[in-house]
N, C-alpha and C. Protein backbone atom coordinates (compact mmCIF):
# COMPACT_ATOMS: atom_id res chain seq x y z
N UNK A 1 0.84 -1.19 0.00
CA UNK A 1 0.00 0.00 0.00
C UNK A 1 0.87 1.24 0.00
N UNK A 2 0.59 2.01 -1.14
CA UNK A 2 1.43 3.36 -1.05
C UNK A 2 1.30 4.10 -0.22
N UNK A 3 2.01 5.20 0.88
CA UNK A 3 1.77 5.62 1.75
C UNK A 3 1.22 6.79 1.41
N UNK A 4 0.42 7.25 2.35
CA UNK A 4 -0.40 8.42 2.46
C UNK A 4 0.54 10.01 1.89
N UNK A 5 0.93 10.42 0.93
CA UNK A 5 2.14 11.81 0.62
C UNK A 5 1.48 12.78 0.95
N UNK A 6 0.53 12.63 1.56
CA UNK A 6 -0.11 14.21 1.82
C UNK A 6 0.16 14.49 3.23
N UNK A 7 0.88 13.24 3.99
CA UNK A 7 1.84 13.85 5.48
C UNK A 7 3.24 14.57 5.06
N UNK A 8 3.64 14.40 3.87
CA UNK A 8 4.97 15.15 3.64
C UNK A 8 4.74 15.97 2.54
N UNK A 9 5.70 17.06 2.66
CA UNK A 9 5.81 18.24 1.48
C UNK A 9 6.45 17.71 0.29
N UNK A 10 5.91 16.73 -0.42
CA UNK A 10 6.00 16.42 -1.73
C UNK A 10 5.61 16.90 -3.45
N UNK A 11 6.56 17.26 -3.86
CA UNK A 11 6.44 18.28 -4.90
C UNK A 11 5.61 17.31 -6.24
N UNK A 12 4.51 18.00 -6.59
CA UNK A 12 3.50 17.15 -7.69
C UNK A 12 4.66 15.82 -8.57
N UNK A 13 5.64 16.76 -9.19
CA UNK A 13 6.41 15.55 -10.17
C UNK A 13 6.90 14.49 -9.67
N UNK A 14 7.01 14.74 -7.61
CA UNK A 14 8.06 13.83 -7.33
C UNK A 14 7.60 13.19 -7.02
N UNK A 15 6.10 12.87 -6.84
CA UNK A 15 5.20 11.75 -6.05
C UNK A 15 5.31 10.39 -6.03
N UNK A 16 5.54 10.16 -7.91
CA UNK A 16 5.77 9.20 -8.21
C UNK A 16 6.92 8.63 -7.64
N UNK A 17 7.91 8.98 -7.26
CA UNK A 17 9.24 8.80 -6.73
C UNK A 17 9.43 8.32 -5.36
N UNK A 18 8.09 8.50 -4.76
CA UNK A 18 8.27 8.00 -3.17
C UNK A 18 7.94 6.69 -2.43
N UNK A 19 9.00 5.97 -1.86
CA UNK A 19 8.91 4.86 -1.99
C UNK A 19 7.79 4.69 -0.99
N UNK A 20 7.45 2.73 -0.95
CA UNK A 20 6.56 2.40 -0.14
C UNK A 20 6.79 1.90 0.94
N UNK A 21 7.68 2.80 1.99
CA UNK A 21 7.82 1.93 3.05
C UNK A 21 7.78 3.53 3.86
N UNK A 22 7.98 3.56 5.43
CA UNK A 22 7.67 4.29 6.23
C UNK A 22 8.62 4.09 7.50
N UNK A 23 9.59 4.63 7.99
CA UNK A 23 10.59 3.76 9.17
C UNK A 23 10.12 5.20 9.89
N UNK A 24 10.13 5.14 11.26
CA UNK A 24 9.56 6.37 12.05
C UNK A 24 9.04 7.75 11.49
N UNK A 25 8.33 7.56 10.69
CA UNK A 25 7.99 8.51 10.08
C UNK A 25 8.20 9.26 8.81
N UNK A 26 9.29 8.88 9.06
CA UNK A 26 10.63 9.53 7.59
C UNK A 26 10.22 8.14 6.08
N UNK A 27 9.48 9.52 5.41
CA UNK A 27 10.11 8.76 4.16
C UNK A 27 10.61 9.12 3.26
N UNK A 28 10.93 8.42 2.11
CA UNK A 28 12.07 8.70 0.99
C UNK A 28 11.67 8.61 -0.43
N UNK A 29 12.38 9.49 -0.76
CA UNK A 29 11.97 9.67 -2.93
C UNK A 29 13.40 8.60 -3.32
N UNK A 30 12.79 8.16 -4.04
CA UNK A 30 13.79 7.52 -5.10
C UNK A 30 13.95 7.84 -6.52
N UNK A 31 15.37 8.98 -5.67
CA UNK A 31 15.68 9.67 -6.70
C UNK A 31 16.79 9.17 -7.99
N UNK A 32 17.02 8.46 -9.31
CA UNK A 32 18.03 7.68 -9.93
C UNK A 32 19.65 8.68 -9.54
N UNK A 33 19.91 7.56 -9.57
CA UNK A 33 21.66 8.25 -9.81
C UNK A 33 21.30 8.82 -11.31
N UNK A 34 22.37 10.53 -11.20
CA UNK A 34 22.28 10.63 -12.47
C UNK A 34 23.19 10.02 -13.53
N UNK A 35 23.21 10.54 -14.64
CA UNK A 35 23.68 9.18 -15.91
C UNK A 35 25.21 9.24 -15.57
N UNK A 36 25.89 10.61 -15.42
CA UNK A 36 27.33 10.45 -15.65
C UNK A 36 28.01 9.55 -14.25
N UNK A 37 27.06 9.25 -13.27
CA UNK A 37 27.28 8.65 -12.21
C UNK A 37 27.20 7.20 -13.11
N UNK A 38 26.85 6.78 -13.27
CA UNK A 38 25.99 5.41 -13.85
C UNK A 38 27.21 5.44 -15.15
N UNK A 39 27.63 6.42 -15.59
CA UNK A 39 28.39 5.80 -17.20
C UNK A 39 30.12 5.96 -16.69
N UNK A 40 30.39 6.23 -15.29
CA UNK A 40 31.47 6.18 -14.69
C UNK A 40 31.79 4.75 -14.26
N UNK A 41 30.36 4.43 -13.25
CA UNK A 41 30.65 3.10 -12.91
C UNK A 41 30.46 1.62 -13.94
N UNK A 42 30.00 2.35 -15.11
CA UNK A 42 29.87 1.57 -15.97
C UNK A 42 31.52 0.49 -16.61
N UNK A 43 31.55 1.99 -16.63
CA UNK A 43 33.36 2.24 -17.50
C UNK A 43 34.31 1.48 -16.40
N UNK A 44 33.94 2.11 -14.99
CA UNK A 44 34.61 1.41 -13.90
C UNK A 44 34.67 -0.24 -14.02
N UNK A 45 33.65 -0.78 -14.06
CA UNK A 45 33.26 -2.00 -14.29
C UNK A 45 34.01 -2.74 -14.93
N UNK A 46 33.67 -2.23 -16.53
CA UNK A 46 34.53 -3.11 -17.63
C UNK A 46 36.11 -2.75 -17.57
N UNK A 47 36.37 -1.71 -17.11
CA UNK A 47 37.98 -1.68 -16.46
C UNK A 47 38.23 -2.74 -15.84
N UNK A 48 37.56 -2.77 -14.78
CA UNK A 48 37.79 -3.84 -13.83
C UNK A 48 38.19 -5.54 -14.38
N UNK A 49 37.06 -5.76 -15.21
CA UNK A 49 37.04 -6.62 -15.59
C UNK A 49 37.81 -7.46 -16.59
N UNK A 50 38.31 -6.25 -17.25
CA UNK A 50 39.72 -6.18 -18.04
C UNK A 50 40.97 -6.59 -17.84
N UNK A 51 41.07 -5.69 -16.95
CA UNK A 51 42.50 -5.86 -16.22
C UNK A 51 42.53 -6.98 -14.85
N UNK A 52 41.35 -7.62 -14.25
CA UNK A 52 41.32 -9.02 -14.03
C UNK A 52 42.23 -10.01 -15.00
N UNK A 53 41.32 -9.63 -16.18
CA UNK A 53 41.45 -10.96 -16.59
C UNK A 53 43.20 -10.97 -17.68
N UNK A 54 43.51 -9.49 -17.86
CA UNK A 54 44.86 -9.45 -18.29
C UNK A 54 45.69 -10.06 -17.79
N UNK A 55 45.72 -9.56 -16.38
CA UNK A 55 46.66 -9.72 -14.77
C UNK A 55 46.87 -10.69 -14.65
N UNK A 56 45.59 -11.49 -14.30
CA UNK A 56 45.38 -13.18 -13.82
C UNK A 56 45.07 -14.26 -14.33
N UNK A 57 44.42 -13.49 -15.48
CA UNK A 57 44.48 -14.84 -16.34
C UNK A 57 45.08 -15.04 -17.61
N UNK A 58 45.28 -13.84 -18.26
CA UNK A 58 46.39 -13.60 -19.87
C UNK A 58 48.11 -13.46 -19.43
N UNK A 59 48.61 -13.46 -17.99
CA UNK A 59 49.87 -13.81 -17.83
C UNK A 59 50.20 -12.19 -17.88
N UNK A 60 49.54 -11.16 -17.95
CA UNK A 60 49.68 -9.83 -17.54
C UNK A 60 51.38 -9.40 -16.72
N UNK A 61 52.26 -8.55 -16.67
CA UNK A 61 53.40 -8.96 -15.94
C UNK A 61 52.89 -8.34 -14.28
N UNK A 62 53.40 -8.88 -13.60
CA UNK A 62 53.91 -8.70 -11.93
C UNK A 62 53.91 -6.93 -11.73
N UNK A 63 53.56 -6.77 -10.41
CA UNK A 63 54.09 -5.52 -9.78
C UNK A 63 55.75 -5.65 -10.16
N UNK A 64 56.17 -6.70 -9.71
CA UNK A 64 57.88 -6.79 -9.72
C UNK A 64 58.43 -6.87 -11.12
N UNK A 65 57.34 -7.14 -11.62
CA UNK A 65 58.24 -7.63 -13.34
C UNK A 65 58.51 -6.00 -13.72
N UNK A 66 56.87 -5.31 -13.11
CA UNK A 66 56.68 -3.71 -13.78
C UNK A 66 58.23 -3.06 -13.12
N UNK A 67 58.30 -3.36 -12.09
CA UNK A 67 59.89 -2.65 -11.12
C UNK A 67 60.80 -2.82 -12.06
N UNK A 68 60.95 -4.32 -12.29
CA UNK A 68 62.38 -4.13 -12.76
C UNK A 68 62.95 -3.63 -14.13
N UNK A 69 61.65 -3.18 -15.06
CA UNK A 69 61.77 -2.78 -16.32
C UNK A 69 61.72 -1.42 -16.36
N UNK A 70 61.19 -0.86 -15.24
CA UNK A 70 61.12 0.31 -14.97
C UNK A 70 62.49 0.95 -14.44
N UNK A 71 63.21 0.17 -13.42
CA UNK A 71 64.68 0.22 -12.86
C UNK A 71 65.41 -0.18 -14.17
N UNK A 72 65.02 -0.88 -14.82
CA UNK A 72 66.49 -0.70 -15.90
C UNK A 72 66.56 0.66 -16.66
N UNK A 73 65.24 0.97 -16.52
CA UNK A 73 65.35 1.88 -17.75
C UNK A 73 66.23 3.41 -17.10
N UNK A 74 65.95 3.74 -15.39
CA UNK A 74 66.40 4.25 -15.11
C UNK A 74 67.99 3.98 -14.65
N UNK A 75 68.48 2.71 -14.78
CA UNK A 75 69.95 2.87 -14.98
C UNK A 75 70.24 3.05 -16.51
N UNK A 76 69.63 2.75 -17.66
CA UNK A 76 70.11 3.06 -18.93
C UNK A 76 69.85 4.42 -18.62
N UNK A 77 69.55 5.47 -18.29
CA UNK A 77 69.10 6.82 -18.17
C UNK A 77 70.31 7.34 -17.60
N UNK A 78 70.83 6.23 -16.25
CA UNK A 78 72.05 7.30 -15.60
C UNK A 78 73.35 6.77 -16.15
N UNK A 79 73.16 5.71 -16.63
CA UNK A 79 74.76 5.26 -17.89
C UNK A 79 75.12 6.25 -18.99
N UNK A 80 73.79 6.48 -19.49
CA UNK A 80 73.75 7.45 -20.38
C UNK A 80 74.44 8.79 -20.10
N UNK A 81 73.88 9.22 -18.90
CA UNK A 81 74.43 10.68 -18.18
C UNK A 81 75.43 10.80 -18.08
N UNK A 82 76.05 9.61 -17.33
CA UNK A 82 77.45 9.34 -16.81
C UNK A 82 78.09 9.41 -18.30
N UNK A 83 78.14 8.69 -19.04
CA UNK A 83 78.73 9.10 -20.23
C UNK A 83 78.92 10.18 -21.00
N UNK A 84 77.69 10.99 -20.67
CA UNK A 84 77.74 11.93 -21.67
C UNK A 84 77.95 13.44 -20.73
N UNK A 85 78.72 13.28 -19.55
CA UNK A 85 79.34 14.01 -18.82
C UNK A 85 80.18 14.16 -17.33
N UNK A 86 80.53 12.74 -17.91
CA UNK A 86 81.88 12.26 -16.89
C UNK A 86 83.21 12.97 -16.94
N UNK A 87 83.17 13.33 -17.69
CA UNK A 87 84.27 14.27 -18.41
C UNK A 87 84.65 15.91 -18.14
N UNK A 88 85.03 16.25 -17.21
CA UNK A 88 85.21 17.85 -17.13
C UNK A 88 85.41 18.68 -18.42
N UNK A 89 84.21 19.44 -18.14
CA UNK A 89 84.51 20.88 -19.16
C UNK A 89 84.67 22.18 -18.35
N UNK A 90 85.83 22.69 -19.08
CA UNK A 90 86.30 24.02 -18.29
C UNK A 90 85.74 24.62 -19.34
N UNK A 91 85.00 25.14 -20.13
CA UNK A 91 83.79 26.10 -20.07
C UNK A 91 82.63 26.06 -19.82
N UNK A 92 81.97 24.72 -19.17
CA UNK A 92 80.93 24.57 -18.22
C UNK A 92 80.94 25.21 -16.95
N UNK A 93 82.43 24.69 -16.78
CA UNK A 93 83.19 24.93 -15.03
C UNK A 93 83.15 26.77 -14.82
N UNK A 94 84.12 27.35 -16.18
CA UNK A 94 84.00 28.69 -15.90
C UNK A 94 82.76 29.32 -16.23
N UNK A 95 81.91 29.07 -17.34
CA UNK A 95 80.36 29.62 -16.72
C UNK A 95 79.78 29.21 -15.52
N UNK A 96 79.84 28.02 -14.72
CA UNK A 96 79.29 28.18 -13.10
C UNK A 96 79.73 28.88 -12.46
N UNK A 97 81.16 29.35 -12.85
CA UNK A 97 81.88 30.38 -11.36
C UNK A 97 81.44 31.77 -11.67
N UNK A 98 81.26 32.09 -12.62
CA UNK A 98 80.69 33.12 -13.07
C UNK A 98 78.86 33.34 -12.86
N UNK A 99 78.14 32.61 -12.65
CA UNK A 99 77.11 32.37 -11.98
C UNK A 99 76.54 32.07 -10.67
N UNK A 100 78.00 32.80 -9.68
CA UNK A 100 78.15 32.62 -8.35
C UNK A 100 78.08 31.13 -7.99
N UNK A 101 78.88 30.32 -9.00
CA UNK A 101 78.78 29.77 -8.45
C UNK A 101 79.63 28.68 -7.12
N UNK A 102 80.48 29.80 -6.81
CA UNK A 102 81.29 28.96 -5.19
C UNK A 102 80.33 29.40 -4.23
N UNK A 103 79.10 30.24 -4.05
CA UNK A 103 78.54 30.47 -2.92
C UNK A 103 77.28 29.07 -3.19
N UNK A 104 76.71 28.54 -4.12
CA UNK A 104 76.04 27.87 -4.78
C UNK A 104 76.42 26.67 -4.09
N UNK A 105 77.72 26.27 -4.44
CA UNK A 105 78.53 25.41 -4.41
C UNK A 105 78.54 25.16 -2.32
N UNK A 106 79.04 26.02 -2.48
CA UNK A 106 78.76 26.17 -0.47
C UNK A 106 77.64 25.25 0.02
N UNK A 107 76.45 25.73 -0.71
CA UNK A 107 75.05 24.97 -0.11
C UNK A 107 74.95 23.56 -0.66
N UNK A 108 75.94 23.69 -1.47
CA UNK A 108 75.88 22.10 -2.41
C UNK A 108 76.56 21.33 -1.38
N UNK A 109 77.85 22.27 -0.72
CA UNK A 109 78.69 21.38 -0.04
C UNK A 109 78.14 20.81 1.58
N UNK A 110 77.62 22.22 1.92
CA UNK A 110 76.90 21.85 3.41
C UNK A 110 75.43 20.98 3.66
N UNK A 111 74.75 21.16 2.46
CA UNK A 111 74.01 19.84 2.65
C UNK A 111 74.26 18.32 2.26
N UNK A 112 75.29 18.42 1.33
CA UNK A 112 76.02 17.28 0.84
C UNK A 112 77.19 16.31 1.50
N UNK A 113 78.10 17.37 1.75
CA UNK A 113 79.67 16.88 1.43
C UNK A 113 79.97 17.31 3.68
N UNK A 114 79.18 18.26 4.15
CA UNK A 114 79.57 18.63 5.34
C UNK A 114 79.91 17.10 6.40
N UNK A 115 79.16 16.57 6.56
CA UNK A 115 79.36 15.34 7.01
C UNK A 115 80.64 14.49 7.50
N UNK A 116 81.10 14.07 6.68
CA UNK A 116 82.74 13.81 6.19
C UNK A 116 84.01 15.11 6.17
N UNK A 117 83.97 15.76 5.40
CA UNK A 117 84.73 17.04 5.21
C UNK A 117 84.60 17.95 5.88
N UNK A 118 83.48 17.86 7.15
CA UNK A 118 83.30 19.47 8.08
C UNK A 118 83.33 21.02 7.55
N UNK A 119 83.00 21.76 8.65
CA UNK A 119 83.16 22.86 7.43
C UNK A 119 83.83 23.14 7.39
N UNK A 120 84.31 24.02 6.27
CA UNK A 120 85.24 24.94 5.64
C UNK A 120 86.53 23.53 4.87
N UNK A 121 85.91 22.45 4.99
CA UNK A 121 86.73 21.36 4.73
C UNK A 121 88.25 21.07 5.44
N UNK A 122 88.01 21.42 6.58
CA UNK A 122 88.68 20.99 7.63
C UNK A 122 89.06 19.52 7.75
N UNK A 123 88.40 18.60 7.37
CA UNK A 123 88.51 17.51 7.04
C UNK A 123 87.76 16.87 8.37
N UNK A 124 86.96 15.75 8.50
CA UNK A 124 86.25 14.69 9.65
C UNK A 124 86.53 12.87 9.48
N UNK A 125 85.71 12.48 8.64
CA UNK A 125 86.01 11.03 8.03
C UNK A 125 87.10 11.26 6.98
N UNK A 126 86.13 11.88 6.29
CA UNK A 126 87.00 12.42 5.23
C UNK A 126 88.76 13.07 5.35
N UNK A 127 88.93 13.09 4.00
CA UNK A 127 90.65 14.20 4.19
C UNK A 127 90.19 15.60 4.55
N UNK A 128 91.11 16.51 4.89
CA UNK A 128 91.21 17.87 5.23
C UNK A 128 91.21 18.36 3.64
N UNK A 129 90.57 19.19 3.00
CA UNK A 129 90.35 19.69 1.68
C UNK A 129 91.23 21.05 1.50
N UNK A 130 91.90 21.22 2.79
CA UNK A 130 92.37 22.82 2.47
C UNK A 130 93.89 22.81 2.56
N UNK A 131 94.40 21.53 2.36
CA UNK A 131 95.91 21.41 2.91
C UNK A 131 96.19 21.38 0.80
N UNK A 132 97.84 20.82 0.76
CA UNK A 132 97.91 20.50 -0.58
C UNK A 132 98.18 18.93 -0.54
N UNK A 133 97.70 17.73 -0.04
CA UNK A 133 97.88 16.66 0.12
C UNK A 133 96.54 16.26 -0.52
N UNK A 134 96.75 15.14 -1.19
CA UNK A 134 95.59 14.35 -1.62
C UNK A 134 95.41 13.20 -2.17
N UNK A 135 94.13 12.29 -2.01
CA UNK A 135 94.18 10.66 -1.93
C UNK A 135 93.69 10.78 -3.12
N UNK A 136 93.24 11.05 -3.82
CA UNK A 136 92.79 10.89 -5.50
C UNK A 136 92.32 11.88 -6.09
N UNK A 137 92.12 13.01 -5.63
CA UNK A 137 92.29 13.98 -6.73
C UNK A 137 94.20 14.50 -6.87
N UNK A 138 94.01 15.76 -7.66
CA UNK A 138 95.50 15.89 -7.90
C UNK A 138 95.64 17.60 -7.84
N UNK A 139 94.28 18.00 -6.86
CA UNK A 139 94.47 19.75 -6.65
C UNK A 139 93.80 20.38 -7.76
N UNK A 140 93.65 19.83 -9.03
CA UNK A 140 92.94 20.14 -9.89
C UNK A 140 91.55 20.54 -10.15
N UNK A 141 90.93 21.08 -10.83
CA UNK A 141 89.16 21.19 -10.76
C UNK A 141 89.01 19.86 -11.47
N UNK A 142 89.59 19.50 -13.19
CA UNK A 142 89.44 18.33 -13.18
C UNK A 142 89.08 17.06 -12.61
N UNK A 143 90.19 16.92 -11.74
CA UNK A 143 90.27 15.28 -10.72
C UNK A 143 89.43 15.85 -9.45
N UNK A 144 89.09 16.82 -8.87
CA UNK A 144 87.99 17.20 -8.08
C UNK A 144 86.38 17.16 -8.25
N UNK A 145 86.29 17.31 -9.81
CA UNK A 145 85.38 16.99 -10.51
C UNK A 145 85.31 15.45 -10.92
N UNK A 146 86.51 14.36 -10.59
CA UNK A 146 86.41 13.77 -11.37
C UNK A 146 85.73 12.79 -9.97
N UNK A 147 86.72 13.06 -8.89
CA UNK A 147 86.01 12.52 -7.63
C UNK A 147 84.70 12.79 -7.18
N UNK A 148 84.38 13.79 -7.04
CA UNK A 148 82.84 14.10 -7.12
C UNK A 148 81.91 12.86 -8.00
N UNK A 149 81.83 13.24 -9.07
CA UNK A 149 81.52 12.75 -9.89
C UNK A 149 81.25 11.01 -9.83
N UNK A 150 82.36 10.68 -9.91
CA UNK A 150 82.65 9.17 -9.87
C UNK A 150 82.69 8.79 -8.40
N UNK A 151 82.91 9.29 -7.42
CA UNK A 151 83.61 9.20 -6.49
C UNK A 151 84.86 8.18 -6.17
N UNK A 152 84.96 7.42 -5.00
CA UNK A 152 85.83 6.71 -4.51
C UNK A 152 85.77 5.67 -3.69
N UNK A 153 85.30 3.91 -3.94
CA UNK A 153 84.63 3.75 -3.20
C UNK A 153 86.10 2.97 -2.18
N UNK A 154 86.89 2.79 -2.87
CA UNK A 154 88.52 2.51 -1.79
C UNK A 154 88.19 3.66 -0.15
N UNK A 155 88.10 4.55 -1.03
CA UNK A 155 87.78 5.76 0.44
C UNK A 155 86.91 6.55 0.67
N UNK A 156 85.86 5.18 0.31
CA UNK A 156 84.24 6.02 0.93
C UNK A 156 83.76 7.01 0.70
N UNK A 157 84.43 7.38 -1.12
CA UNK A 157 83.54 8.37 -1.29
C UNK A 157 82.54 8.61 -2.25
N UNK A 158 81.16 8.39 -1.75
CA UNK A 158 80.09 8.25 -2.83
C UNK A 158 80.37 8.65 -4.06
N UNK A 159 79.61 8.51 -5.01
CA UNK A 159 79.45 8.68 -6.56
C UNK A 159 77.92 9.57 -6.26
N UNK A 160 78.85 10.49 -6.52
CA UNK A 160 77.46 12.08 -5.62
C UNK A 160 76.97 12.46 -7.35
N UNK A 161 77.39 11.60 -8.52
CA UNK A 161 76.55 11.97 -9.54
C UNK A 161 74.90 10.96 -9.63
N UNK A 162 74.63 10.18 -9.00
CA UNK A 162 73.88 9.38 -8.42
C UNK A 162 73.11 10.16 -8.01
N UNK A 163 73.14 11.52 -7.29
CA UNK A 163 72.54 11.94 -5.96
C UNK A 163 72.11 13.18 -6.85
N UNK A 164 73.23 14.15 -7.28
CA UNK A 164 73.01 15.68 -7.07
C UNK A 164 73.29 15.98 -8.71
N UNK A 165 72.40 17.02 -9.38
CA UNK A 165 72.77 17.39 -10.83
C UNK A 165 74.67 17.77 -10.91
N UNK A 166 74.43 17.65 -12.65
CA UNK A 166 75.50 18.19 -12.65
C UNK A 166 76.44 19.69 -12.30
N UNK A 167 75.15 20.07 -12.62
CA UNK A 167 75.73 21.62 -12.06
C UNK A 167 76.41 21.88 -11.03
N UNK A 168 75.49 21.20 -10.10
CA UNK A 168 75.60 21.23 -8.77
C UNK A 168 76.88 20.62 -8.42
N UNK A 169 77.21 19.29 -9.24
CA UNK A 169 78.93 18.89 -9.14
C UNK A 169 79.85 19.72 -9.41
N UNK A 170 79.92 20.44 -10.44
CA UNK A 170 80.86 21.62 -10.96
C UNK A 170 80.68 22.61 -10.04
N UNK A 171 79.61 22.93 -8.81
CA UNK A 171 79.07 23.92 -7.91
C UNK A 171 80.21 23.60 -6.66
N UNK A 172 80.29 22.12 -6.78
CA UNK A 172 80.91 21.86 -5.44
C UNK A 172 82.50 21.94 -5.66
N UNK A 173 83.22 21.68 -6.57
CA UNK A 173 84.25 21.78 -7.35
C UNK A 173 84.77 23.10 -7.24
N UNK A 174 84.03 23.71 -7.87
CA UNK A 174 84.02 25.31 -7.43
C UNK A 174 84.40 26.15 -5.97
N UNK A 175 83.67 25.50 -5.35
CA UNK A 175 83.57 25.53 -3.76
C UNK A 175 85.01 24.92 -3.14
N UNK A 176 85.28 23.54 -3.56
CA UNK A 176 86.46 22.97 -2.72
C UNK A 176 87.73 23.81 -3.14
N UNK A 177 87.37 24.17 -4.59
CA UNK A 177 88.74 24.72 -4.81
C UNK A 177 89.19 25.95 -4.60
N UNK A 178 88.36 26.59 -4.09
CA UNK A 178 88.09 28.01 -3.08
C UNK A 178 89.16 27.81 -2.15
N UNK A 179 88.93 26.42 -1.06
CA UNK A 179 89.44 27.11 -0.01
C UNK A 179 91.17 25.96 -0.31
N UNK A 180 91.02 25.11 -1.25
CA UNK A 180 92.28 24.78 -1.56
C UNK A 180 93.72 25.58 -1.30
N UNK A 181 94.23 24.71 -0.32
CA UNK A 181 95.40 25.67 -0.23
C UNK A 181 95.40 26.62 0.89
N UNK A 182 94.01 26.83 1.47
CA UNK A 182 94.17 27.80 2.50
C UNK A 182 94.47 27.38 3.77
N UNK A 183 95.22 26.21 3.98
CA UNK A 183 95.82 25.12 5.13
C UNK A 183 95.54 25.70 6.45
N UNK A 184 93.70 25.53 6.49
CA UNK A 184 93.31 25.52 7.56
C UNK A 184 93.62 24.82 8.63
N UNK A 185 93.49 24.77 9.67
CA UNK A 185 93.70 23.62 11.10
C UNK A 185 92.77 23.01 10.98
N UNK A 186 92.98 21.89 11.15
CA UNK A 186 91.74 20.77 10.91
C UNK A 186 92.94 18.95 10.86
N UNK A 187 92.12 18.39 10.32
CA UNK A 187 92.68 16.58 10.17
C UNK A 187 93.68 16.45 9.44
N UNK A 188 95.00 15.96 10.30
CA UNK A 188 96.08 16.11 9.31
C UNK A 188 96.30 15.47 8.09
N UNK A 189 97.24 16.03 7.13
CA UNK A 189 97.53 15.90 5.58
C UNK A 189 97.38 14.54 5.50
N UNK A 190 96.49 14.00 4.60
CA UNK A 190 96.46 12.72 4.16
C UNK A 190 97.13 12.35 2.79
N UNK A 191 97.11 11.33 2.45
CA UNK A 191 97.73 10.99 0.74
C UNK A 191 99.14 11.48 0.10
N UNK A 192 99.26 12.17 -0.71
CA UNK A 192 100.97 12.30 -1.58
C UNK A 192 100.35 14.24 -1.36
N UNK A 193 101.08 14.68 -1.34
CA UNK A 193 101.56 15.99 -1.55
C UNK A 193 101.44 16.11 -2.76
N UNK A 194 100.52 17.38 -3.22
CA UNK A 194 100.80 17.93 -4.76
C UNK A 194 100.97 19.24 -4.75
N UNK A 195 102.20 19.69 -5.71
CA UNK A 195 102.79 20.75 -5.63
C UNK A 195 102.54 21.45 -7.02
N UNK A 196 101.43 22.86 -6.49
CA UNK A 196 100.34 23.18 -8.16
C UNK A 196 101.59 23.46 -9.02
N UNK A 197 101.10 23.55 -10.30
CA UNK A 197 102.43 23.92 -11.30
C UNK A 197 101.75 25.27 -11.74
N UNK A 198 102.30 26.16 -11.70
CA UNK A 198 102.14 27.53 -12.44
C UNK A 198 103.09 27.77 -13.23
C-alpha cells in the first residue's frame, strides 16, 4: 500500500518517486543516480574486468616484473648521463663560477659533502680539503670533478653523480677549490703531496 504523501511536502512531479515503506515517520523519494554517475561506474566496471582478466588470467606482468623494467630503464638513463658528462669541461666549469657559483657550491657542499669534510673542509672522516695533500684527486678542478663525480669507493667516497645534478657537481668543485690551499687547522695531511704547477 502506497503511503499516504499528503503527510509530507512532496512536490507534484516527485510523487511518483516516493517509496513504499515508512521507518519512524521519515520517508524517501527515489531519486536515480544521475547518468554520468551510472556511465562512470559503468566504464569502472569493464575496467575492472579487463584488467582481471589481463593480470590473472592472460599472464599480464607482476608488480615486480613492472619494477624491474622500470629500474632498468632508469639505470640506462644514468649510464647514459654518466657518459655523456663524466668528463670535465672548463667552459661549463667557468660559466658556473661566473654564476656565483662557489657560494652555490657552499650549499651544495653543506648539505652534501659537510658530514665527512666538516666545514670549511677541515677535514672529519674524510681528508682535510684545504691542505695540498691528496688521496685521488690531484688539486685540480678536473680530478675534483672527477672525484665528485665518480667518487671513490677505496675511500668512501660516494658517486654524488647518483645523488646531485650536474651543475651542482661543478658547484661543489668550485667551492672545494676556493678554499684549496688555505691550510686551515683541521685533520692532518692525508695521501701524496701535490705541488700546483704555475
Amino acid at each position: 500500500m502506497k503511503p499516504d504523501d499528503t503527510k509530507v511536502d512532496v512536490r507534484e512531479d516527485e510523487k511518483h518517486l516516493l517509496l513504499d515503506h515508512d521507518y519512524d515517520n521519515i520517508q524517501e523519494l527515489n531519486h536515480p543516480l544521475p547518468n554520468w554517475w551510472n556511465i562512470i561506474f559503468g566504464i569502472s566496471t569493464i575496467f575492472a574486468v579487463i584488467y582481471f582478466i589481463y593480470y590473472q588470467m592472460l599472464g599480464g606482468p607482476s608488480l615486480q616484473a613492472e619494477f624491474r623494467e622500470e629500474y632498468k630503464e632508469i639505470l640506462e638513463k644514468q649510464a647514459e648521463f654518466k657518459r655523456e658528462n663524466a668528463t670535465f669541461n672548463l667552459v661549463t666549469y667557468t660559466k658556473i663560477i661566473a654564476e656565483d657559483g662557489i657560494q652555490k657550491g657552499k650549499e651544495v657542499y653543506e648539505l652534501n659533502c659537510l658530514p665527512c669534510h666538516a666545514e670549511g673542509g677541515i677535514g672529519d672522516v674524510g681528508p682535510n680539503l684545504t691542505d695540498d695533500h691528496w688521496l685521488v684527486a690531484r688539486g685540480t678542478p678536473e680530478t675534483v670533478y672527477d672525484v665528485i663525480f665518480n667518487g671513490s669507493e677505496a675511500n668512501g667516497m660516494p658517486i654524488w653523480s647518483d645523488m646531485i645534478t650536474q651543475d651542482e657537481i661543478y658547484q661543489a668543485t668550485a667551492y672545494v677549490m676556493s678554499f684549496h690551499n688555505t691550510f686551515k687547522k683541521g685533520k692532518e695531511p692525508e695521501g701524496e703531496k701535490i705541488i700546483d704547477e704555475k
